[in-house]
C-alpha atoms as a PDB file:
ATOM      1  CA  UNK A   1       0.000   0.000   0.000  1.00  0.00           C
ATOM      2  CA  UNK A   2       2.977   2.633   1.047  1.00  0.00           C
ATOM      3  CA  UNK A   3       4.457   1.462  -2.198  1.00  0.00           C
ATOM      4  CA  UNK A   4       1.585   2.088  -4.148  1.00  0.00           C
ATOM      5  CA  UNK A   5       0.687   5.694  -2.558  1.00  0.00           C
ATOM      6  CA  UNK A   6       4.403   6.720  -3.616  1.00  0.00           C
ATOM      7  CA  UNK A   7       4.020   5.575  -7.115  1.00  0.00           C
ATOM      8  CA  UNK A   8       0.937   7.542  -7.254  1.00  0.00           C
ATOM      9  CA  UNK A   9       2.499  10.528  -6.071  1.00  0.00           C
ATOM     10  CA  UNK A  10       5.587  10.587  -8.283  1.00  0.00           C
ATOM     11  CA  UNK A  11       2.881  10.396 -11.407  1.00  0.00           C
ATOM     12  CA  UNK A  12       0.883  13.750  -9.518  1.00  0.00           C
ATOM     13  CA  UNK A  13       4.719  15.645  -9.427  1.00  0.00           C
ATOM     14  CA  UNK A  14       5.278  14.625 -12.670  1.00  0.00           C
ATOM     15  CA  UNK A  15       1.702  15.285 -14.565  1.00  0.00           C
ATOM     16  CA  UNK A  16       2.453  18.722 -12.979  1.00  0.00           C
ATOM     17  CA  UNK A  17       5.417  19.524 -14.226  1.00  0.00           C
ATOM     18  CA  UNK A  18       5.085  18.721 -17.907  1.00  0.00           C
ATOM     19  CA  UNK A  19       1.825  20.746 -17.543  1.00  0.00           C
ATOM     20  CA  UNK A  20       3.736  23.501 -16.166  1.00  0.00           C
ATOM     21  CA  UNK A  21       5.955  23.191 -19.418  1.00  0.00           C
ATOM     22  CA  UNK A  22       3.972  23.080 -21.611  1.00  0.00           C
ATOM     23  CA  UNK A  23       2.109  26.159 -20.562  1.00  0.00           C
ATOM     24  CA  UNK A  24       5.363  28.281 -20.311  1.00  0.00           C
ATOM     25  CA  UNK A  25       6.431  26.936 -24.176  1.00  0.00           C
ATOM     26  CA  UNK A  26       2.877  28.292 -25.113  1.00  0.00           C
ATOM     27  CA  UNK A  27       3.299  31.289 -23.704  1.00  0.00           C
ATOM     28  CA  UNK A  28       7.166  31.679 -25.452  1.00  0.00           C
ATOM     29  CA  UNK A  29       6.418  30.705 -28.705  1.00  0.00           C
ATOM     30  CA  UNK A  30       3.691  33.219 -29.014  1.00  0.00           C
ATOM     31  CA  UNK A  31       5.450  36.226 -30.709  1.00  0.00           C
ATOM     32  CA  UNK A  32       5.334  39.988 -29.313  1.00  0.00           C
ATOM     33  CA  UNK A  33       3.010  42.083 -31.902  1.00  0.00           C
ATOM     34  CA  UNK A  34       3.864  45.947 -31.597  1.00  0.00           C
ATOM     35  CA  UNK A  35       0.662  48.193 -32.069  1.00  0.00           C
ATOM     36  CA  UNK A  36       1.751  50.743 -34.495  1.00  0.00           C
ATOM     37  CA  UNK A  37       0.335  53.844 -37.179  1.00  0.00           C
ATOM     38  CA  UNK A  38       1.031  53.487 -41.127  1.00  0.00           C
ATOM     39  CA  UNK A  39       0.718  55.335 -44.704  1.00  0.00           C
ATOM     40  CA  UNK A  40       2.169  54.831 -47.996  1.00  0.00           C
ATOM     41  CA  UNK A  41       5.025  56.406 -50.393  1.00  0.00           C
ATOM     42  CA  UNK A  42       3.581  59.076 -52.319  1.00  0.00           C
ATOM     43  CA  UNK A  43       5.491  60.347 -55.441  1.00  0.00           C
ATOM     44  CA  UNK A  44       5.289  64.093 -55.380  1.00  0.00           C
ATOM     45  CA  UNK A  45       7.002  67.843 -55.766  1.00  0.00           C
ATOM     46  CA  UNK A  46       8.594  69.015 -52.409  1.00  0.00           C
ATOM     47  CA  UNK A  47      10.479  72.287 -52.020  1.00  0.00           C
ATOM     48  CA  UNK A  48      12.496  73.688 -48.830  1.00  0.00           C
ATOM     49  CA  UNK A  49      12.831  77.015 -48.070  1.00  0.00           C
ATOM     50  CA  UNK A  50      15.529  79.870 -46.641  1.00  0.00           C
ATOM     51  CA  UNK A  51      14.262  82.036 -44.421  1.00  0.00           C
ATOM     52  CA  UNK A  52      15.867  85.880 -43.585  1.00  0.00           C
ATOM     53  CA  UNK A  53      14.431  88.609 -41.429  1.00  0.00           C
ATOM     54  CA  UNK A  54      13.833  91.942 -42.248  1.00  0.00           C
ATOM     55  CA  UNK A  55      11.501  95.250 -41.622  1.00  0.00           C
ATOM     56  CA  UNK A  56       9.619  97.560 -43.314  1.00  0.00           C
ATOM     57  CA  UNK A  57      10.549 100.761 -44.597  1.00  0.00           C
ATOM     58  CA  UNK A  58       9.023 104.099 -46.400  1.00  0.00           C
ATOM     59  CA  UNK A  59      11.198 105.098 -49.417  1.00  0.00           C
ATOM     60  CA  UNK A  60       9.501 108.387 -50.315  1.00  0.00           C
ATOM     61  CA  UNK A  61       9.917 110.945 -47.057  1.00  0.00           C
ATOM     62  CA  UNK A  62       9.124 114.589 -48.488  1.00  0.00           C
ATOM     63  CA  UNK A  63       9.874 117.139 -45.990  1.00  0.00           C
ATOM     64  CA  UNK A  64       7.883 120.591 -46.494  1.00  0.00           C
ATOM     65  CA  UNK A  65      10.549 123.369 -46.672  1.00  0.00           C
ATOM     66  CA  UNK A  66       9.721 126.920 -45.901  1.00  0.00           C
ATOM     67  CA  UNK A  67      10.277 129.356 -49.150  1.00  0.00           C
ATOM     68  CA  UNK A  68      10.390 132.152 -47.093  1.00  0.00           C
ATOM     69  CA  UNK A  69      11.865 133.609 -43.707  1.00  0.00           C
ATOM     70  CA  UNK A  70       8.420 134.818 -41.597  1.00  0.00           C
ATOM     71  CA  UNK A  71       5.624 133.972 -39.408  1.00  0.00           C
ATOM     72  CA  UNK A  72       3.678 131.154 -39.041  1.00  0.00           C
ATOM     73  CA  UNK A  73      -0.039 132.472 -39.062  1.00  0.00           C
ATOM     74  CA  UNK A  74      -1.698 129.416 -39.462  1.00  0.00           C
ATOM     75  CA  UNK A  75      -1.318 125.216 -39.086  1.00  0.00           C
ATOM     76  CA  UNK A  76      -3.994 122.752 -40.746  1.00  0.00           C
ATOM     77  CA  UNK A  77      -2.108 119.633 -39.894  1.00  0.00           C
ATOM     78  CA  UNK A  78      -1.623 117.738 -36.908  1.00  0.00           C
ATOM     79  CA  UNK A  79       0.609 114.367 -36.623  1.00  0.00           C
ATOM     80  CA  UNK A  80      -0.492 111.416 -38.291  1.00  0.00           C
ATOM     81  CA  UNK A  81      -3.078 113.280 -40.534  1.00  0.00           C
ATOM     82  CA  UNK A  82      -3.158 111.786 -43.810  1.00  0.00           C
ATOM     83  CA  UNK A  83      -2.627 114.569 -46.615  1.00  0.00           C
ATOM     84  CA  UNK A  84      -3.804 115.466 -50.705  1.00  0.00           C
ATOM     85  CA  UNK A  85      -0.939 116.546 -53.215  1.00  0.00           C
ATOM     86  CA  UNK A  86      -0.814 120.529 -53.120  1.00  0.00           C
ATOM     87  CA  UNK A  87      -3.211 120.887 -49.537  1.00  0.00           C
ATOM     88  CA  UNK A  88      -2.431 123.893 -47.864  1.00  0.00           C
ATOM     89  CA  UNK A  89      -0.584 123.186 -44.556  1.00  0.00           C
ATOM     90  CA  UNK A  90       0.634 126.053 -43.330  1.00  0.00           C
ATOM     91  CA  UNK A  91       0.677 129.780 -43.911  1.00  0.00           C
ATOM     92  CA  UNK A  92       3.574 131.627 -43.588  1.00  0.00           C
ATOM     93  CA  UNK A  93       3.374 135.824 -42.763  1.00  0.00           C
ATOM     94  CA  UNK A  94       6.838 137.591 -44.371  1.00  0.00           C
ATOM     95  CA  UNK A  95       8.887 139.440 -42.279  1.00  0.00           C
ATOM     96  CA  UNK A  96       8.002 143.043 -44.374  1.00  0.00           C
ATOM     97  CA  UNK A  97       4.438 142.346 -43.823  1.00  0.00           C
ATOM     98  CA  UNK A  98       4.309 142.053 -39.829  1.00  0.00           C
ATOM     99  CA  UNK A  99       6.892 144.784 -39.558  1.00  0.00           C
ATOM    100  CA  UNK A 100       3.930 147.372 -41.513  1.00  0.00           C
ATOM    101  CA  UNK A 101       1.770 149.376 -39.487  1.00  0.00           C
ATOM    102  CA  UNK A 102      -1.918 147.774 -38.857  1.00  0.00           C
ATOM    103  CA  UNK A 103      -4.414 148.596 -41.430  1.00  0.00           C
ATOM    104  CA  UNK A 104      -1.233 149.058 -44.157  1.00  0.00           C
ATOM    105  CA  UNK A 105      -2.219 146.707 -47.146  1.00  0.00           C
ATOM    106  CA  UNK A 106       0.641 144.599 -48.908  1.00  0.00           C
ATOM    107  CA  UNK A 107       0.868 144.036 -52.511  1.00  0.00           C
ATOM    108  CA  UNK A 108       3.953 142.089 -54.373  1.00  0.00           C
ATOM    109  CA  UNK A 109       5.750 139.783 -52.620  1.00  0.00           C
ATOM    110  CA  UNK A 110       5.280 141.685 -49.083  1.00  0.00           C
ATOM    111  CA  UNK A 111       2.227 139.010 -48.043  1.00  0.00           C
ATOM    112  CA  UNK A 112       1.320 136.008 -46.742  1.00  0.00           C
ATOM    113  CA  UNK A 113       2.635 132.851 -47.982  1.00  0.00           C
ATOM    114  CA  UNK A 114       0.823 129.516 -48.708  1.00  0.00           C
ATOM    115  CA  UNK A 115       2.681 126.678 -48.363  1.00  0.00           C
ATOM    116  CA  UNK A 116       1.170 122.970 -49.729  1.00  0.00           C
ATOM    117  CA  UNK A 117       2.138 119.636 -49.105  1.00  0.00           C
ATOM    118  CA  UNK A 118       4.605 118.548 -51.660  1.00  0.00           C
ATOM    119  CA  UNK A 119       2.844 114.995 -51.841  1.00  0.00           C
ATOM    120  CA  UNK A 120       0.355 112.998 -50.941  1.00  0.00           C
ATOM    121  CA  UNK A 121       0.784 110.618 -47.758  1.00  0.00           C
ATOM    122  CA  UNK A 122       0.357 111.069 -44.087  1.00  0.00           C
ATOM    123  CA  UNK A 123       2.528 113.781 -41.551  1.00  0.00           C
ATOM    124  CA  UNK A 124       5.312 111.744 -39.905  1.00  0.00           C
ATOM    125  CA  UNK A 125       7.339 114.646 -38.534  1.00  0.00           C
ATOM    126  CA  UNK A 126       5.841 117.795 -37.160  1.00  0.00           C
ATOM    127  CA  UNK A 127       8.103 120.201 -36.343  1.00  0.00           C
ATOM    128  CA  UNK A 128       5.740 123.515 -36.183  1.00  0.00           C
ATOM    129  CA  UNK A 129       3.004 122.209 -33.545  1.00  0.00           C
ATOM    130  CA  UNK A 130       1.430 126.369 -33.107  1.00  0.00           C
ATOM    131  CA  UNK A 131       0.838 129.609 -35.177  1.00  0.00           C
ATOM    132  CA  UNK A 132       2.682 132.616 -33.559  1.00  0.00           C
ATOM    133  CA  UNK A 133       6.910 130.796 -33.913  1.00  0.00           C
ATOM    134  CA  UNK A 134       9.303 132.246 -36.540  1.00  0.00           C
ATOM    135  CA  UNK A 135      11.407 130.125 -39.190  1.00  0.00           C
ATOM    136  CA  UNK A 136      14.006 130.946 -41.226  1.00  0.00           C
ATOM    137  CA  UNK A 137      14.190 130.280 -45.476  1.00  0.00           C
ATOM    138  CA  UNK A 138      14.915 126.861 -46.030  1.00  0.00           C
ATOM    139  CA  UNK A 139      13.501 125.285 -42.313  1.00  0.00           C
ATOM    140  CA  UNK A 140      11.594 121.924 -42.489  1.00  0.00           C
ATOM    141  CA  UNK A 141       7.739 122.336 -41.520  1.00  0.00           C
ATOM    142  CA  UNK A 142       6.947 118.990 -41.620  1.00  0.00           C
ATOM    143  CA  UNK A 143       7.784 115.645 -43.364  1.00  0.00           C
ATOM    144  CA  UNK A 144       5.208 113.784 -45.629  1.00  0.00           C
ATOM    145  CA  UNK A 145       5.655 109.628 -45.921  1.00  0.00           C
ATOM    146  CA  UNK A 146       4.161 108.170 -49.417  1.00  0.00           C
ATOM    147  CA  UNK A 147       2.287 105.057 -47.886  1.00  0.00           C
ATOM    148  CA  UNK A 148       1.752 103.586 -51.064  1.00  0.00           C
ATOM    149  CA  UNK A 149       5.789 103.022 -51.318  1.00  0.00           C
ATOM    150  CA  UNK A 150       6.270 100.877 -48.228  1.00  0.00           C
ATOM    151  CA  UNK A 151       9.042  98.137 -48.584  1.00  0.00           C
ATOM    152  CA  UNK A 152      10.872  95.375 -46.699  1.00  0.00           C
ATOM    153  CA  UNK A 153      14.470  95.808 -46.022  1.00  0.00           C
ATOM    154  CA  UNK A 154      16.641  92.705 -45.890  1.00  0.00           C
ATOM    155  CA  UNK A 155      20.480  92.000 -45.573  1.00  0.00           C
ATOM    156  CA  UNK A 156      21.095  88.528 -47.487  1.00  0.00           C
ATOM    157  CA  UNK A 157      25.120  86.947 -46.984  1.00  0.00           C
ATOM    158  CA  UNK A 158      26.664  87.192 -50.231  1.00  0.00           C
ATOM    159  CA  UNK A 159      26.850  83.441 -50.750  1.00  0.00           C
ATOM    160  CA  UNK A 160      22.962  83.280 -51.554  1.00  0.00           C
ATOM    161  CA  UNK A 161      23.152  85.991 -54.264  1.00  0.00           C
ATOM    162  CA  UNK A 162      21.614  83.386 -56.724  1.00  0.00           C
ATOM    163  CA  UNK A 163      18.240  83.246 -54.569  1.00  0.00           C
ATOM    164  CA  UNK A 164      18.384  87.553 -55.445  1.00  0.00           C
ATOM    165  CA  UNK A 165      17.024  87.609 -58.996  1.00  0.00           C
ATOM    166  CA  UNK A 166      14.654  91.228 -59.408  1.00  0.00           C
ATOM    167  CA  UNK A 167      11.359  90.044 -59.896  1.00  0.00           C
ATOM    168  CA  UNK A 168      11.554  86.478 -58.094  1.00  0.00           C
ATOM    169  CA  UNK A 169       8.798  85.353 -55.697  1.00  0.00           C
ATOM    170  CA  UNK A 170       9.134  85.254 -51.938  1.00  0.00           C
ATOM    171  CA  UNK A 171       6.792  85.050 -49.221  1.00  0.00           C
ATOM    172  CA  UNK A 172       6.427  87.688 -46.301  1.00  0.00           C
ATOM    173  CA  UNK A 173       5.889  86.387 -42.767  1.00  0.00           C
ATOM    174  CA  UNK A 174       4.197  88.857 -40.337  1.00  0.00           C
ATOM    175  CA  UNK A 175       4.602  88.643 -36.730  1.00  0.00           C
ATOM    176  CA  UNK A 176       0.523  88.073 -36.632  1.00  0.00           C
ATOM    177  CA  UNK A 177       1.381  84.900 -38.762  1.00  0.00           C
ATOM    178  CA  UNK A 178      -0.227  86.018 -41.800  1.00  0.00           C
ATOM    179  CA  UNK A 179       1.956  85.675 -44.732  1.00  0.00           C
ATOM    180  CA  UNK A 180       1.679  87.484 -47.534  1.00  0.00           C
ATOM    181  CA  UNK A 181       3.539  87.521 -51.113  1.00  0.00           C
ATOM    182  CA  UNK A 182       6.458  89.709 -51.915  1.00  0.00           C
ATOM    183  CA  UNK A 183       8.643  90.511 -55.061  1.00  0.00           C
ATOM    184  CA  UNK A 184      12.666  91.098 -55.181  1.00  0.00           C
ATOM    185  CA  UNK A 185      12.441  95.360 -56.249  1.00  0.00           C
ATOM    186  CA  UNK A 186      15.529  96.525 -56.233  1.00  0.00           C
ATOM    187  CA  UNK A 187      19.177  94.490 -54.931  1.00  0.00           C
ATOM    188  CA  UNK A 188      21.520  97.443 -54.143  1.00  0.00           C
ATOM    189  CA  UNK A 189      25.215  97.204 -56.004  1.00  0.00           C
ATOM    190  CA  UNK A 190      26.625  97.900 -51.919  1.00  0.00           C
ATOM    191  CA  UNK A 191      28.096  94.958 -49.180  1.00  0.00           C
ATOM    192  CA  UNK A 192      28.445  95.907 -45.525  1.00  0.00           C
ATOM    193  CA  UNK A 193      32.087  95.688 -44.736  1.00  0.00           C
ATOM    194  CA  UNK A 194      31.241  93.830 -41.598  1.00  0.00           C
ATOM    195  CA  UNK A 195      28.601  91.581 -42.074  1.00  0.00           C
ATOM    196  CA  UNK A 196      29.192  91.042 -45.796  1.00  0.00           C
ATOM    197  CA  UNK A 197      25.707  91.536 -46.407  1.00  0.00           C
ATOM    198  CA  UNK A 198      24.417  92.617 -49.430  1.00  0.00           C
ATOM    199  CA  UNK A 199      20.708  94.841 -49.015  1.00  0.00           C
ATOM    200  CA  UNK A 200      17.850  94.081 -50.895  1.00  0.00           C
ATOM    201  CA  UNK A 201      14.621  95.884 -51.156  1.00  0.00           C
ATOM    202  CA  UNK A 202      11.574  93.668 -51.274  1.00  0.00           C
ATOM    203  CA  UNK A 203       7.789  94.748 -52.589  1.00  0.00           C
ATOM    204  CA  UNK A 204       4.988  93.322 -50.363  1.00  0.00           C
ATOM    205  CA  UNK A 205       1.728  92.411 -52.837  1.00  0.00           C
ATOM    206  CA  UNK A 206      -0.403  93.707 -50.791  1.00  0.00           C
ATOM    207  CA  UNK A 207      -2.520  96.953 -50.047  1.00  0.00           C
ATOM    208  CA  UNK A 208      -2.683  96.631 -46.419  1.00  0.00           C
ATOM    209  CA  UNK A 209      -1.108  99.494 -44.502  1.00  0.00           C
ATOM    210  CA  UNK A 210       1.492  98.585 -42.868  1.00  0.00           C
ATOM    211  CA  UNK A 211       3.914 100.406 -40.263  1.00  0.00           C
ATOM    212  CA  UNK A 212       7.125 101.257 -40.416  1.00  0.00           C
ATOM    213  CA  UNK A 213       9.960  99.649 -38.701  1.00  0.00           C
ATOM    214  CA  UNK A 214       7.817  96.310 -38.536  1.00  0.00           C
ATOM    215  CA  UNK A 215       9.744  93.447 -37.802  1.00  0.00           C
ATOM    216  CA  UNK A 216       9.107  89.980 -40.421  1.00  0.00           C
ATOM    217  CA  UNK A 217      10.447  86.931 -41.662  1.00  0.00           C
ATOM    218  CA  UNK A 218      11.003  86.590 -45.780  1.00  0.00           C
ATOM    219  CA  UNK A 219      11.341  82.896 -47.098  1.00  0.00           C
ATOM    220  CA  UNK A 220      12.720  81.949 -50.708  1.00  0.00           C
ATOM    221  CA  UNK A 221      12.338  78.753 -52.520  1.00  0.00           C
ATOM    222  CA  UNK A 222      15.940  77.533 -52.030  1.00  0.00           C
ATOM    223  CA  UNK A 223      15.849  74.376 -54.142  1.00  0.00           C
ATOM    224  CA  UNK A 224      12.540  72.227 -55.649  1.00  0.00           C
ATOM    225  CA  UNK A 225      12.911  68.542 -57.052  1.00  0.00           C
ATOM    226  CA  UNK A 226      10.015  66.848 -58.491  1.00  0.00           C
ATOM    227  CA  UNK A 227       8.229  63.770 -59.045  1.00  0.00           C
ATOM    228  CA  UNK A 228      10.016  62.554 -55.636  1.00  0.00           C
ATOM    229  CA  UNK A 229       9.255  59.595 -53.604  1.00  0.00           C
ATOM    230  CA  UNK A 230       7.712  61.314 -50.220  1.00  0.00           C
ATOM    231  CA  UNK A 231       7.149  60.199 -46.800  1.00  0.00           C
ATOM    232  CA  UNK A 232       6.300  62.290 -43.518  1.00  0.00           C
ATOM    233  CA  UNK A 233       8.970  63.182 -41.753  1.00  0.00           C
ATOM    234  CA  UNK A 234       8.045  60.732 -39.230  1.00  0.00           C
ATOM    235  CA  UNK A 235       8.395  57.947 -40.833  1.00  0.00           C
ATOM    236  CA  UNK A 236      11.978  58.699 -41.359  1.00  0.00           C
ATOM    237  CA  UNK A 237      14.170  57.458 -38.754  1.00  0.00           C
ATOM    238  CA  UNK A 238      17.976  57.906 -37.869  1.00  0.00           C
ATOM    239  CA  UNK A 239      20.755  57.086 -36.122  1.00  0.00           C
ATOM    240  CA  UNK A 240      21.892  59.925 -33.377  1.00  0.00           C
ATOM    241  CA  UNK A 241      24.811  61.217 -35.495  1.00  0.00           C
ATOM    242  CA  UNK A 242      22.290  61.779 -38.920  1.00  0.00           C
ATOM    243  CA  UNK A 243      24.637  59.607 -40.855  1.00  0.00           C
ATOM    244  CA  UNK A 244      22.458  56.601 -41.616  1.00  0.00           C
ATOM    245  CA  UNK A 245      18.799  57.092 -42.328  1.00  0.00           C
ATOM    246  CA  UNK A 246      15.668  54.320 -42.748  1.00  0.00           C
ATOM    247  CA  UNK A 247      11.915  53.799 -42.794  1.00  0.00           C
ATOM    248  CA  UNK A 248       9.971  50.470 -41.601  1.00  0.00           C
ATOM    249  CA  UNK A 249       8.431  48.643 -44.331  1.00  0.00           C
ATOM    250  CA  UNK A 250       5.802  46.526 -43.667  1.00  0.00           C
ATOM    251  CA  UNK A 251       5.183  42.962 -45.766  1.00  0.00           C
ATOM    252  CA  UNK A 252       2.757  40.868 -46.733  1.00  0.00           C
ATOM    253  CA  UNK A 253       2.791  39.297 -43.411  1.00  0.00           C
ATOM    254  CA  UNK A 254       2.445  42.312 -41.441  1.00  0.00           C
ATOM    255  CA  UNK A 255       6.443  42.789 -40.415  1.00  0.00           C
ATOM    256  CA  UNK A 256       8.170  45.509 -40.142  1.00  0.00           C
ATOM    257  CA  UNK A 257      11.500  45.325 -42.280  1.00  0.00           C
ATOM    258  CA  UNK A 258      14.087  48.101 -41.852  1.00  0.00           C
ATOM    259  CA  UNK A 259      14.649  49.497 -45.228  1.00  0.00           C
ATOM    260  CA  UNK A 260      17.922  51.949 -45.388  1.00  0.00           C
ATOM    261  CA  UNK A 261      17.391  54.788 -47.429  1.00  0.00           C
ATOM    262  CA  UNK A 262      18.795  58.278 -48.739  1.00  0.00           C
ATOM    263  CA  UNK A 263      17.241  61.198 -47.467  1.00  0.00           C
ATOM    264  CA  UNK A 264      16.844  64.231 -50.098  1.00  0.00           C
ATOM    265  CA  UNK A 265      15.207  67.574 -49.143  1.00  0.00           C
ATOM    266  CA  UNK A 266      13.107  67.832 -46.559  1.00  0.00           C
ATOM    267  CA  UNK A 267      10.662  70.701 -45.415  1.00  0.00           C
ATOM    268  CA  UNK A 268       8.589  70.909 -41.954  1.00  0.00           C
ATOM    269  CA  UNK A 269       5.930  67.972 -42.724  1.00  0.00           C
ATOM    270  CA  UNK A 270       7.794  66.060 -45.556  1.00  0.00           C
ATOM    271  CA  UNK A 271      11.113  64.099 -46.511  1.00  0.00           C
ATOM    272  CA  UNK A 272      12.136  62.720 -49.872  1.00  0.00           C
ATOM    273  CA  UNK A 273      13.777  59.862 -49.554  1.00  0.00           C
ATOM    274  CA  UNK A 274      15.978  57.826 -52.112  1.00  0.00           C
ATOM    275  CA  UNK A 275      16.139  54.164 -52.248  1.00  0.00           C
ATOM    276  CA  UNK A 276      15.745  51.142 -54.751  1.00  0.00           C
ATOM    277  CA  UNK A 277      13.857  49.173 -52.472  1.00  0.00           C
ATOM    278  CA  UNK A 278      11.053  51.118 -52.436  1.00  0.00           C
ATOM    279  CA  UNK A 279       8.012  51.924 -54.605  1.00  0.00           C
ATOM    280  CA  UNK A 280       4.718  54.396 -54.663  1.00  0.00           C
ATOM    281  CA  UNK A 281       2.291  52.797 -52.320  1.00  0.00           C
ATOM    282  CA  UNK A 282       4.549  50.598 -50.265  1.00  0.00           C
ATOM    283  CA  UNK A 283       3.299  50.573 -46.824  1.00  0.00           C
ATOM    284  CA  UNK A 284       5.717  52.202 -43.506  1.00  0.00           C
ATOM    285  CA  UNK A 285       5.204  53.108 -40.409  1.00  0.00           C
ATOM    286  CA  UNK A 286       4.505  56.790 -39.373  1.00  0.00           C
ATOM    287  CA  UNK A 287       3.980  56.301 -35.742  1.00  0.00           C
ATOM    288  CA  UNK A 288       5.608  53.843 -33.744  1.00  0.00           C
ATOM    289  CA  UNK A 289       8.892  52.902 -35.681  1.00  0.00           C
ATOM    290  CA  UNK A 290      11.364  55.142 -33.414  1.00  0.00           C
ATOM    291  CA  UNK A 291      13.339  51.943 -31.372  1.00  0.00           C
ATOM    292  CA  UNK A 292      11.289  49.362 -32.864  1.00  0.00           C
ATOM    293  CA  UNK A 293      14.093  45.889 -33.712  1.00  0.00           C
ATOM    294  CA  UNK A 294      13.998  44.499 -36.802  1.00  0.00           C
ATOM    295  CA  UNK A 295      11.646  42.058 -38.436  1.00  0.00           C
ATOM    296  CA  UNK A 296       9.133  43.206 -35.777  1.00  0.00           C
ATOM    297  CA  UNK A 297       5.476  41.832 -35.976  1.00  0.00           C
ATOM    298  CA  UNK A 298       3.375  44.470 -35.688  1.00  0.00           C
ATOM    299  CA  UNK A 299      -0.067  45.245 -35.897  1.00  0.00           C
ATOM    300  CA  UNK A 300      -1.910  48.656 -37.461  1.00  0.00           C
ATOM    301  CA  UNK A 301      -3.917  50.382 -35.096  1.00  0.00           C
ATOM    302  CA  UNK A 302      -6.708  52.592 -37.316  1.00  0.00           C
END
């Protein structure tokens, strides 16, 4: 009986532990799947862009001179007050005149003196505020700023001279984030000594009234390929030093296979990549790829 008891009990222990086994070889044979986001190659146009700041500046500044030494008897201006072409803005009493006894009429040039704005624009500089102040032949009333002649001011390094063609396209940046076109003007024949900067005038293609001295970002097209293969930027992994570049391509039996590639231009949403071993449409992963070993089995989440 004590023979038979152990016999039984050696068959429990044993029963047990190839049950045990066989669970854990289950559970190791069954491979890790990785839960991961894809898209496809697209064949496309991509561009990148340079990017150089700059403000905006009034060309035309007309200052109103004074033809005459005198009075000022009048002022119809104040700052900021936007002006017509030949509007009288001040009047000016000669010297001969005020020095005649009241009730003397003047005739010739012993009178008072009209003087009109020289152009049409708004008053940036105001130097006669009052009636009653003298100025001399030749003083500056005022200043008068064309607002239809606004421009952006850049200073572009030499070494991208070949973006500065007058008449290319470029877009203008404004610190509101609305971007607006632009047009090279003028590029003037003169380097700063220091910076080796070369200054370029720039024509905004737009009506909006603008302010001077308004700081704004100007981006060229700095070099365009087309009909590229194109992936999000992503999908396009590297190592830490940028020298070796890849995307996960996922087979037929949903696993990931690293794929080295080429990486071409690149702006802030795309990449083109170069590589023989892929096509338009292949399937990658866009989400999930950064770390992810070899020959992973993975599974697209939707």
């Amino acid at each position: 009986m004590k023979r038979l008891f152990t016999w039984f009990f050696v068959l429990c222990v044993f029963q047990i532990c190839f049950s045990c086994k066989s669970k854990v070889s289950s559970v190791t044979e069954e491979p890790h799947v990785v839960s991961v986001k894809a898209t496809h190659i697209t064949r496309g146009d991509i561009e990148n862009e340079i990017s150089f700041n700059g403000s905006t500046v009034y060309l035309k500044k007309n200052p109103v001179i004074s033809p005459i030494a005198g009075y000022i008897v009048s002022v119809g201006i104040k700052f900021g007050d936007e002006v017509r072409k030949d509007e009288v803005l001040f009047e000016i009493e000669t010297r001969e005149s005020r020095a005649l006894e009241p009730g003397v009429s003047t005739t010739g040039d012993i009178s008072t003196v009209k003087v009109p704005a020289t152009s049409e624009g708004f008053i940036h500089e105001l130097n006669i505020n009052d009636p009653g102040g003298y100025v001399s032949e030749g003083a500056t009333l005022c200043t008068i700023i064309d607002n239809k002649d606004l421009m952006v001011k850049l200073y572009i390094p030499f070494e991208y001279q070949s973006l500065l063609r007058k008449g290319n396209n470029c877009k203008i940046r404004l610190t509101d984030n609305t971007v607006i076109t632009g047009l090279v003007f003028r590029i003037l024949p003169v380097m700063d000594q220091a910076n080796q900067t070369q200054t370029v005038l720039i024509k905004p293609g737009t009506n909006r009234q603008l302010p001077e001295n308004l700081n704004l970002t100007v981006s060229f097209i700095n070099e365009k390929h087309r009909n590229s293969f194109l992936v999000t930027k992503s999908s396009l992994m590297t190592n830490d030093t940028q020298s070796e570049f890849w995307v996960m391509k996922i087979n037929d039996n949903n696993m990931a296979v690293k794929i080295p590639v080429r990486r071409g231009i690149e702006n802030d949403s795309i990449a083109e990549i170069l590589s023989p071993f892929l096509d338009v449409n292949d399937l990658i992963i866009s989400e999930g790829a950064y770390g992810l070993p070899d020959s992973t089995i993975i599974r697209i989440a939707r």
